[in-house]
C-alpha atoms as a PDB file:
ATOM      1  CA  UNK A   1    -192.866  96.667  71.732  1.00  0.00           C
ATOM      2  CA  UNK A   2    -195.104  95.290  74.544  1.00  0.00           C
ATOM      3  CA  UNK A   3    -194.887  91.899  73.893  1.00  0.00           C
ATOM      4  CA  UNK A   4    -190.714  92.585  73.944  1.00  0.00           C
ATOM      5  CA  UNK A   5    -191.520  94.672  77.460  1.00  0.00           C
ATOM      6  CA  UNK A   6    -193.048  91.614  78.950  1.00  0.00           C
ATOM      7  CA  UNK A   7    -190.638  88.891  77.637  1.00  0.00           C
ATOM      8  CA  UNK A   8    -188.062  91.385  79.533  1.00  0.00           C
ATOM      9  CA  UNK A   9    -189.855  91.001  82.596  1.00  0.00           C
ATOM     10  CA  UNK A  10    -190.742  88.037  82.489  1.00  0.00           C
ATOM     11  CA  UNK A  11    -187.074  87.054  82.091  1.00  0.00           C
ATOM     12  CA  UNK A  12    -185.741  89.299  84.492  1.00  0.00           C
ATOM     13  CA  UNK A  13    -188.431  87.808  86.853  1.00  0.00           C
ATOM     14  CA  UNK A  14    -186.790  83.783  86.122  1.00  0.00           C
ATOM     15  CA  UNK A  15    -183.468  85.388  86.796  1.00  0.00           C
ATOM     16  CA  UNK A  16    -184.575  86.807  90.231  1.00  0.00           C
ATOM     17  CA  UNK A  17    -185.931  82.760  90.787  1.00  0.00           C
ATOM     18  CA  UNK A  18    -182.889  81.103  90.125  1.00  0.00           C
ATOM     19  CA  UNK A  19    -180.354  83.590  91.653  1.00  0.00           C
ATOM     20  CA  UNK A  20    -182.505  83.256  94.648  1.00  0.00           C
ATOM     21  CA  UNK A  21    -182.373  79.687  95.127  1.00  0.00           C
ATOM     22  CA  UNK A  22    -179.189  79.319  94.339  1.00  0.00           C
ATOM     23  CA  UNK A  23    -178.157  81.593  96.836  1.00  0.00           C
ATOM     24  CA  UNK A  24    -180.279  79.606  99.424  1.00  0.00           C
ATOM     25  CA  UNK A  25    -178.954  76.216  98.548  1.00  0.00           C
ATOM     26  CA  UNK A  26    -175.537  77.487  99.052  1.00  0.00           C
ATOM     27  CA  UNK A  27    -176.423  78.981 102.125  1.00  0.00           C
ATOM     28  CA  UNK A  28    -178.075  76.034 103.737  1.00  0.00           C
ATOM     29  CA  UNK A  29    -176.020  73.428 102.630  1.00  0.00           C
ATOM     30  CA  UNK A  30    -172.713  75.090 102.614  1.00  0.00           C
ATOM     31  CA  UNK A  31    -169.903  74.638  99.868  1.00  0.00           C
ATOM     32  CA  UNK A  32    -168.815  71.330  99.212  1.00  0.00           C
ATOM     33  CA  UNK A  33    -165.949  70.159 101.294  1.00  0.00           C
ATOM     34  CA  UNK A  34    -162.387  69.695  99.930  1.00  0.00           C
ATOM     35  CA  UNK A  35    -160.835  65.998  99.530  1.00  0.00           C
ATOM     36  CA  UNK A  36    -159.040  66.344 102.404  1.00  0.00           C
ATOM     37  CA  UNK A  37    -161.512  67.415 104.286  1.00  0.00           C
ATOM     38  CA  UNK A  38    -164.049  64.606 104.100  1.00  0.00           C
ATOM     39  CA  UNK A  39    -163.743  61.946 106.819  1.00  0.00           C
ATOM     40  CA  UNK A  40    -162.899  58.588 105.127  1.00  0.00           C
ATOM     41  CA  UNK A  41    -164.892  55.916 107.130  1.00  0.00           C
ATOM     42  CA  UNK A  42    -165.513  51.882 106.279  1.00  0.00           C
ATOM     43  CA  UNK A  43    -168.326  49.694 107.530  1.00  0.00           C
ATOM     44  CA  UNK A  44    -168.567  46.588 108.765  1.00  0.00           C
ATOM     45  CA  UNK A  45    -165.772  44.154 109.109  1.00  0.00           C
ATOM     46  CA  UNK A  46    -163.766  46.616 106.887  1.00  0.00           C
ATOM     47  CA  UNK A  47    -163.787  49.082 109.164  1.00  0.00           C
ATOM     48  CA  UNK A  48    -159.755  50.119 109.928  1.00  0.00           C
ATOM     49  CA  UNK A  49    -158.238  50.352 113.408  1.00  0.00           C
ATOM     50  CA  UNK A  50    -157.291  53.281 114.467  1.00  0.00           C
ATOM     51  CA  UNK A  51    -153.132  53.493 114.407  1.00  0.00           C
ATOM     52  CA  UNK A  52    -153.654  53.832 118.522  1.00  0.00           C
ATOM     53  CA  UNK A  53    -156.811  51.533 119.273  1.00  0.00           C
ATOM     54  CA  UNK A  54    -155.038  48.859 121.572  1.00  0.00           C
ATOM     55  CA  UNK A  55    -154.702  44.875 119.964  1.00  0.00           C
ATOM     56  CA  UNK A  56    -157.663  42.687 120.866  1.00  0.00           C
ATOM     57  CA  UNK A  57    -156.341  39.685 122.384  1.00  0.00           C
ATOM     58  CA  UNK A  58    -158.135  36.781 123.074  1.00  0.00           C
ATOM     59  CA  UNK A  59    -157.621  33.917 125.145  1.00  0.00           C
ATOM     60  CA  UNK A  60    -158.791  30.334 124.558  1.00  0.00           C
ATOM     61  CA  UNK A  61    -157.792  28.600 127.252  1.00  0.00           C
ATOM     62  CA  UNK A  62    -158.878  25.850 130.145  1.00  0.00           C
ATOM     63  CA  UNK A  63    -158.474  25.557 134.171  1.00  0.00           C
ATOM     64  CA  UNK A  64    -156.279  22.877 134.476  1.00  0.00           C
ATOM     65  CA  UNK A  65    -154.436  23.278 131.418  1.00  0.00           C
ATOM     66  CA  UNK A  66    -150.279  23.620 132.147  1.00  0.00           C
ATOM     67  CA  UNK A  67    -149.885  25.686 128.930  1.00  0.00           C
ATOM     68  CA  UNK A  68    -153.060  28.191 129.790  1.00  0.00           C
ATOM     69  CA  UNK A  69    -151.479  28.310 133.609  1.00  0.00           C
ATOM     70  CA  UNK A  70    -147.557  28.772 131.503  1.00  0.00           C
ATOM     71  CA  UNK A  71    -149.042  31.480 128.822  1.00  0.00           C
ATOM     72  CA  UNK A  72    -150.989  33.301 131.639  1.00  0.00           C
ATOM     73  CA  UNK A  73    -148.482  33.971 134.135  1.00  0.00           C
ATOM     74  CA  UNK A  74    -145.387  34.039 131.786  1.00  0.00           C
ATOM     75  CA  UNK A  75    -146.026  35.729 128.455  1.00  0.00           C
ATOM     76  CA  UNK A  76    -149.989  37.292 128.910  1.00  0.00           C
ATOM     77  CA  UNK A  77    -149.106  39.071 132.104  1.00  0.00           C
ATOM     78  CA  UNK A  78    -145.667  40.484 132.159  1.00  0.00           C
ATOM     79  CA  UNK A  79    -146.509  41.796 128.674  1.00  0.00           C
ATOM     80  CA  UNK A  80    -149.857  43.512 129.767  1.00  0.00           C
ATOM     81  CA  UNK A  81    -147.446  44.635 132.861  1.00  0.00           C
ATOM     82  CA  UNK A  82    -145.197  46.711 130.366  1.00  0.00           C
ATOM     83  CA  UNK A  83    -147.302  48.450 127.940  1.00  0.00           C
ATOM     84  CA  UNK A  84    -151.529  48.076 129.511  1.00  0.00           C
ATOM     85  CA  UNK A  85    -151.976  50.177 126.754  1.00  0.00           C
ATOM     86  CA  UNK A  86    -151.445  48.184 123.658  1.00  0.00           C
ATOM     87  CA  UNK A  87    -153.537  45.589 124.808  1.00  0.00           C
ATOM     88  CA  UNK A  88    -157.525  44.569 125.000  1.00  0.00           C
ATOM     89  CA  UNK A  89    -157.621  41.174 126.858  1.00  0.00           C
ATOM     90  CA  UNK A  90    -160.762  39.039 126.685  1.00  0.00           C
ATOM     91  CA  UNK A  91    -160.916  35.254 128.258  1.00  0.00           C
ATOM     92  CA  UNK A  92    -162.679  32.411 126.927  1.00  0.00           C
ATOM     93  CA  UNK A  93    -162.329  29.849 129.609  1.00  0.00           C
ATOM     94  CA  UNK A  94    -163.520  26.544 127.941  1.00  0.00           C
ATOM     95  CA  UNK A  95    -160.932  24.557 125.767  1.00  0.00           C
ATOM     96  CA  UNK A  96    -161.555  21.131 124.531  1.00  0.00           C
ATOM     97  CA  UNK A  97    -164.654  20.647 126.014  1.00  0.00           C
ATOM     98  CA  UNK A  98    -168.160  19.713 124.883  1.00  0.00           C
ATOM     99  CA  UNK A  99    -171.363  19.654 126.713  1.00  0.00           C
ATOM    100  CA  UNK A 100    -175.244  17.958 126.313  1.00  0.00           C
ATOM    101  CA  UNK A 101    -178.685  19.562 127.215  1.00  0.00           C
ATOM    102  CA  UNK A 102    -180.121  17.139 129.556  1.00  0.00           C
ATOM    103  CA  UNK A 103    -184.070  16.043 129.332  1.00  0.00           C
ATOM    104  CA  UNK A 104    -184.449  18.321 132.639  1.00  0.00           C
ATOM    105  CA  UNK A 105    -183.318  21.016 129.945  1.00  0.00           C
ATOM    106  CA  UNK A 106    -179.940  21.649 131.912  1.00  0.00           C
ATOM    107  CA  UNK A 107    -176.400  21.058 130.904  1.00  0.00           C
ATOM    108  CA  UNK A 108    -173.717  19.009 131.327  1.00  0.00           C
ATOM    109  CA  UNK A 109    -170.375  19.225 130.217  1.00  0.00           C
ATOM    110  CA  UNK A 110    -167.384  16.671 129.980  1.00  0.00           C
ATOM    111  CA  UNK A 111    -163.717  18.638 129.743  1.00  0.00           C
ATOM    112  CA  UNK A 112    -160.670  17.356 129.358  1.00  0.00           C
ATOM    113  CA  UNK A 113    -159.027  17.346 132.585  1.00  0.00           C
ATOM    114  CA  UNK A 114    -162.430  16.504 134.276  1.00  0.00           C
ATOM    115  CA  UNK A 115    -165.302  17.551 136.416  1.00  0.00           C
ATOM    116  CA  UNK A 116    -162.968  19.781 138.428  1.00  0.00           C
ATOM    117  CA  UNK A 117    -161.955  21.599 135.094  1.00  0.00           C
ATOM    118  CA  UNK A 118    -165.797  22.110 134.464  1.00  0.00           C
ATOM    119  CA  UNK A 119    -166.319  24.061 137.965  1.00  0.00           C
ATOM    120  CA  UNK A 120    -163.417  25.573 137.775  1.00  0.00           C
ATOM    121  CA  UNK A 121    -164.179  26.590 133.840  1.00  0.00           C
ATOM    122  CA  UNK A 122    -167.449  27.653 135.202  1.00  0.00           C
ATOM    123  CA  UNK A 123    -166.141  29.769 138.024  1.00  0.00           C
ATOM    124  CA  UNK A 124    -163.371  31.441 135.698  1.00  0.00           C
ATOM    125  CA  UNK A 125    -166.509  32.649 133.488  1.00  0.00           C
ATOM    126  CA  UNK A 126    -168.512  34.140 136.200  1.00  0.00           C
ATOM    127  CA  UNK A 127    -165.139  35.848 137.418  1.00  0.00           C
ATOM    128  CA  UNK A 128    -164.212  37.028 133.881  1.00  0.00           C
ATOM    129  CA  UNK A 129    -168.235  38.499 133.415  1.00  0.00           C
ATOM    130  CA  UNK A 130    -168.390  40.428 136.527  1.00  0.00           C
ATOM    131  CA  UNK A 131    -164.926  41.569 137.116  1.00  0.00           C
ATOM    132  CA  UNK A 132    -164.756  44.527 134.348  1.00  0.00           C
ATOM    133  CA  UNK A 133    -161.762  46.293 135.130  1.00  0.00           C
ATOM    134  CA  UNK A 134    -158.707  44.975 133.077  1.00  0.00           C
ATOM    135  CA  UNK A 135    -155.781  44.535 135.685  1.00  0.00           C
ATOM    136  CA  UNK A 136    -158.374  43.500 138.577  1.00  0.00           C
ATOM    137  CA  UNK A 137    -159.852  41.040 136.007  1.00  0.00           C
ATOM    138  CA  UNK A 138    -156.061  39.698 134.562  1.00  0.00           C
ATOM    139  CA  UNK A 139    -155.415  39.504 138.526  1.00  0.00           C
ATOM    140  CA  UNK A 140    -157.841  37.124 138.972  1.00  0.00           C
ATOM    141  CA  UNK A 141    -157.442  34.767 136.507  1.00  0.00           C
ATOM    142  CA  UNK A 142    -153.727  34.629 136.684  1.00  0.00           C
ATOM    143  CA  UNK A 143    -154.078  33.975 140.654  1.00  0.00           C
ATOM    144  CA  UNK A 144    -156.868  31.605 140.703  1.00  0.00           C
ATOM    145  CA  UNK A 145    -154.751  29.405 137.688  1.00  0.00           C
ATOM    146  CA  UNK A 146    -151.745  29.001 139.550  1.00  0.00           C
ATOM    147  CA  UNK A 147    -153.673  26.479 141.247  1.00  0.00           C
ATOM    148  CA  UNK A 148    -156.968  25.381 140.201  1.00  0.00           C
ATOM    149  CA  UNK A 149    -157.282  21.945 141.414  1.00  0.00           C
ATOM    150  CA  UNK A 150    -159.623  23.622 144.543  1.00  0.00           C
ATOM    151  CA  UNK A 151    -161.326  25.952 142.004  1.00  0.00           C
ATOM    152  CA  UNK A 152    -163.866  27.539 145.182  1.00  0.00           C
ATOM    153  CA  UNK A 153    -161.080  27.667 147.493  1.00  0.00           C
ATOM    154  CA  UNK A 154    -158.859  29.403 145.025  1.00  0.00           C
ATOM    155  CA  UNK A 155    -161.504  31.726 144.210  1.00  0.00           C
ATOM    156  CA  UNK A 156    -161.983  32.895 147.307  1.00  0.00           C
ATOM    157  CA  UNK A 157    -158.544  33.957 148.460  1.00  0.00           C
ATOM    158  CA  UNK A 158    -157.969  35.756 145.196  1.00  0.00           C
ATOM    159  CA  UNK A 159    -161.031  37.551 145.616  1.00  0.00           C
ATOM    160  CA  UNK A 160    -159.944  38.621 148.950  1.00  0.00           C
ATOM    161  CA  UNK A 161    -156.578  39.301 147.649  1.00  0.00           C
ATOM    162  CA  UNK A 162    -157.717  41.298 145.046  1.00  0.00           C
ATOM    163  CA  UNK A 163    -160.909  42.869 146.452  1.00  0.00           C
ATOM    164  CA  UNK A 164    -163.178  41.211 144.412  1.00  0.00           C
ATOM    165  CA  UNK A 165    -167.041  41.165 145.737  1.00  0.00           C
ATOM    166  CA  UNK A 166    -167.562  37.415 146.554  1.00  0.00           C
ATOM    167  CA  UNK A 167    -171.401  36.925 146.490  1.00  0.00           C
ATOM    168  CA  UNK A 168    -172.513  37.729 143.505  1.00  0.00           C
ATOM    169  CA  UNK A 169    -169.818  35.544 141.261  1.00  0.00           C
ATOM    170  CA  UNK A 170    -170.843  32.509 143.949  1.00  0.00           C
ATOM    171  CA  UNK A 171    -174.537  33.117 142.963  1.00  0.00           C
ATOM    172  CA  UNK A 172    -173.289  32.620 139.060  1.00  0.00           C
ATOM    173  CA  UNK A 173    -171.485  29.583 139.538  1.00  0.00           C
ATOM    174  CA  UNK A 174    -173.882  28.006 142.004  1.00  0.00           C
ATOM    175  CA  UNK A 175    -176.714  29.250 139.431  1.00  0.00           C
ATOM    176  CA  UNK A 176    -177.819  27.356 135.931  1.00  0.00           C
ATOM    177  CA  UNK A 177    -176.554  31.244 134.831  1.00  0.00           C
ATOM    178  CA  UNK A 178    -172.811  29.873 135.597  1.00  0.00           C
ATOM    179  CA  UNK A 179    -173.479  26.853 132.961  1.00  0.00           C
ATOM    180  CA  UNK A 180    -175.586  29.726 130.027  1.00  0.00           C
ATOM    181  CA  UNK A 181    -172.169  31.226 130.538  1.00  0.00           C
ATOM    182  CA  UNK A 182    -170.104  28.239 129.786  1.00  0.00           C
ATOM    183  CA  UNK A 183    -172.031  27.178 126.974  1.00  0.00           C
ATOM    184  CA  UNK A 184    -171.455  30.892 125.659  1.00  0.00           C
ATOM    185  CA  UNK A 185    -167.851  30.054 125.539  1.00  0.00           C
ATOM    186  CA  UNK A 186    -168.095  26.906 124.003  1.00  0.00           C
ATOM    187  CA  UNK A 187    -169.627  28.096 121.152  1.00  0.00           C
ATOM    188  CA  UNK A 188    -167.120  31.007 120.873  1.00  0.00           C
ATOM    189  CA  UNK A 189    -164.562  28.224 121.195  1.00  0.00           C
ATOM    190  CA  UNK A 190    -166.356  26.014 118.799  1.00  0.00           C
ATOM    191  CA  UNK A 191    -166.848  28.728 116.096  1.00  0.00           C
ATOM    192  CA  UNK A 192    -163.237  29.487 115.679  1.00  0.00           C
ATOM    193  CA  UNK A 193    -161.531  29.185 112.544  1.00  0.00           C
ATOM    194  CA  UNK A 194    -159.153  27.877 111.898  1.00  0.00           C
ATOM    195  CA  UNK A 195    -160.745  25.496 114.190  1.00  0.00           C
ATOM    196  CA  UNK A 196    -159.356  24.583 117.955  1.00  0.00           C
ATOM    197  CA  UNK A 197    -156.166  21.927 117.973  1.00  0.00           C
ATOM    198  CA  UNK A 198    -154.413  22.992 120.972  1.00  0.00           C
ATOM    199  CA  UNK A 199    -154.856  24.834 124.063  1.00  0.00           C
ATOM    200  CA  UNK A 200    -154.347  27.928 124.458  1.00  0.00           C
ATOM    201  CA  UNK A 201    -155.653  29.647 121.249  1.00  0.00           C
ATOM    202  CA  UNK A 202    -154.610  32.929 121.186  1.00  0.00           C
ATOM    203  CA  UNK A 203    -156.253  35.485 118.944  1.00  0.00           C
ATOM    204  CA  UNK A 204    -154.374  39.160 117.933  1.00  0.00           C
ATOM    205  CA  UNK A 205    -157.514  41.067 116.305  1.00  0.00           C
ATOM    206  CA  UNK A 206    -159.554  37.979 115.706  1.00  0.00           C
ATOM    207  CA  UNK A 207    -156.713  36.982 113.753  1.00  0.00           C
ATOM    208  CA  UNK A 208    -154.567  33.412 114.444  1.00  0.00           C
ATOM    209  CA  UNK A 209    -151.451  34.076 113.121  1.00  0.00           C
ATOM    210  CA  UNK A 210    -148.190  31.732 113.940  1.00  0.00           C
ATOM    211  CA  UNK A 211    -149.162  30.225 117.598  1.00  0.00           C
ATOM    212  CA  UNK A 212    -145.887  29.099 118.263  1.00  0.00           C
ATOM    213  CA  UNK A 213    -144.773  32.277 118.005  1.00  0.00           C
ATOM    214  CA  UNK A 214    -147.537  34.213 120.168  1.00  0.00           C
ATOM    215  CA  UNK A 215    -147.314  31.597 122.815  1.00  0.00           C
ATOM    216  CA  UNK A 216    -143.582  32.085 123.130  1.00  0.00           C
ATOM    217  CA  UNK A 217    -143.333  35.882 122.359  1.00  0.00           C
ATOM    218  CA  UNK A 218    -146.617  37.705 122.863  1.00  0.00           C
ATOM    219  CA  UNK A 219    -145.383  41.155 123.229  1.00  0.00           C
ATOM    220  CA  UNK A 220    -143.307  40.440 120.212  1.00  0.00           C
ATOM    221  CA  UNK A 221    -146.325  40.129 118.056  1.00  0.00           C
ATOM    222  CA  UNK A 222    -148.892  42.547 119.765  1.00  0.00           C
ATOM    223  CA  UNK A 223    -145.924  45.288 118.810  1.00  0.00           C
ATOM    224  CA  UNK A 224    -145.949  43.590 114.964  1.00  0.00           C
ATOM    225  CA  UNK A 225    -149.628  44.136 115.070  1.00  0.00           C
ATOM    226  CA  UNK A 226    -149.422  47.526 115.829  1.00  0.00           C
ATOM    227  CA  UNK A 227    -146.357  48.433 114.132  1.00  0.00           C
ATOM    228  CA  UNK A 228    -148.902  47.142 110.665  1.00  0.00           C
ATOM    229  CA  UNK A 229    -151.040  50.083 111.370  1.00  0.00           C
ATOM    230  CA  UNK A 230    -148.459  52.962 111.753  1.00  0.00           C
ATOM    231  CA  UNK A 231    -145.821  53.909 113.501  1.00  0.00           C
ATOM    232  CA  UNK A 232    -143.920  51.253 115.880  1.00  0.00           C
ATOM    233  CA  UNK A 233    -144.876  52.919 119.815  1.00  0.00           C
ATOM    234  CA  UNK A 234    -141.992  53.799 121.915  1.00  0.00           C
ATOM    235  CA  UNK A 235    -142.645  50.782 123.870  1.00  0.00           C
ATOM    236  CA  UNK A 236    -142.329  48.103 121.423  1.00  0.00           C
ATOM    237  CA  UNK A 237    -138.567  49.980 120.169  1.00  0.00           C
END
């Protein structure tokens, strides 16, 4: 009868144990949340784009290029023009270029339409650093590559023109920092693939696509790239 007493107790005691923390894992950790509750989320590369989060484009391009100075002024901005929103713009002013570290340790760099394409390379990628803001920064480049062949002078009327601070990007291109900068582009430019055949290279997402067709119709295909995560914008109708 004892021995039964204590077994009773002794269960009833286990009971209290469990019920206990059971109540206390519920009550810290909360109920598990329902399928569609539970934020779906990728890492890395896999990582989706938001239906909204604007197109990267990027822009492979050179000074004294007529196609850069033709895709610039008549397809890259008159489409930023009509829809800013739809777009991230990022410039990688280098093209078919190459360059050598001398035995001083500096570095020289042969382009294709010559030394005045390297300054004026150079000065598009101490512009395109310090000039953050996207229209100011679009501005600049499209006003300075209307005519490059004075790359300094051009500079600094579209500075002026577009209130740009002058000192600081004349320090970069006048500094060994103006040819780190360069280099960084060549690699960028280098390290595309499919690799570099013509000038401008023009990236939607890090993604090549037809050329042809972005170089002739960017809006076109910023509004296809888009329209692939979602609904087409109101814009692009």
């Amino acid at each position: 009868m004892f021995q039964k007493r204590q077994l009773r107790i002794i269960y009833l005691v286990i009971l209290i144990i469990v019920l206990v923390l059971v109540y206390k894992s519920f009550t810290q950790h909360g109920p598990p949340a329902a399928e569609g509750d539970v934020e779906q989320t990728s890492g890395g590369n896999e990582a989706m784009l938001k239906p909204s989060a604007p197109v990267l484009v990027v822009v492979y391009y050179e000074t004294l290029c007529p196609d850069s100075k033709n895709f610039v002024l008549h397809q890259l901005q008159p489409a930023f023009d009509r829809a800013p929103e739809l777009m991230d713009i990022e410039f990688v002013p280098f093209g078919k270029a190459s360059w050598t570290t001398k035995s001083d340790g500096s570095l020289e760099f042969d382009c294709q339409h010559g030394p005045i394409e390297c300054e004026g390379n150079t000065i598009h990628a101490c512009v395109v650093e310090a000039v953050r803001e996207p229209r100011t920064r679009l501005a600049m480049v499209a006003c300075m590559i209307q005519n490059n062949i004075m790359p300094r002078d051009i500079f600094y009327r579209c500075a002026k023109e577009h209130g740009v601070e002058i000192e600081s990007i004349k320090k970069c291109y006048d500094s060994p920092h103006g040819a780190e900068l360069l280099k960084v582009h060549g690699e960028a430019t280098h390290a595309l693939r499919p690799a570099v055949s013509f000038i401008p290279t023009v990236t939607l997402d890090g993604a090549q696509y037809v050329q042809k067709s972005i170089l002739k119709d960017l809006f076109g295909n910023v509004c296809q790239v888009v329209a692939g995560r979602g609904p087409k914008p109101d814009v692009c109708k």
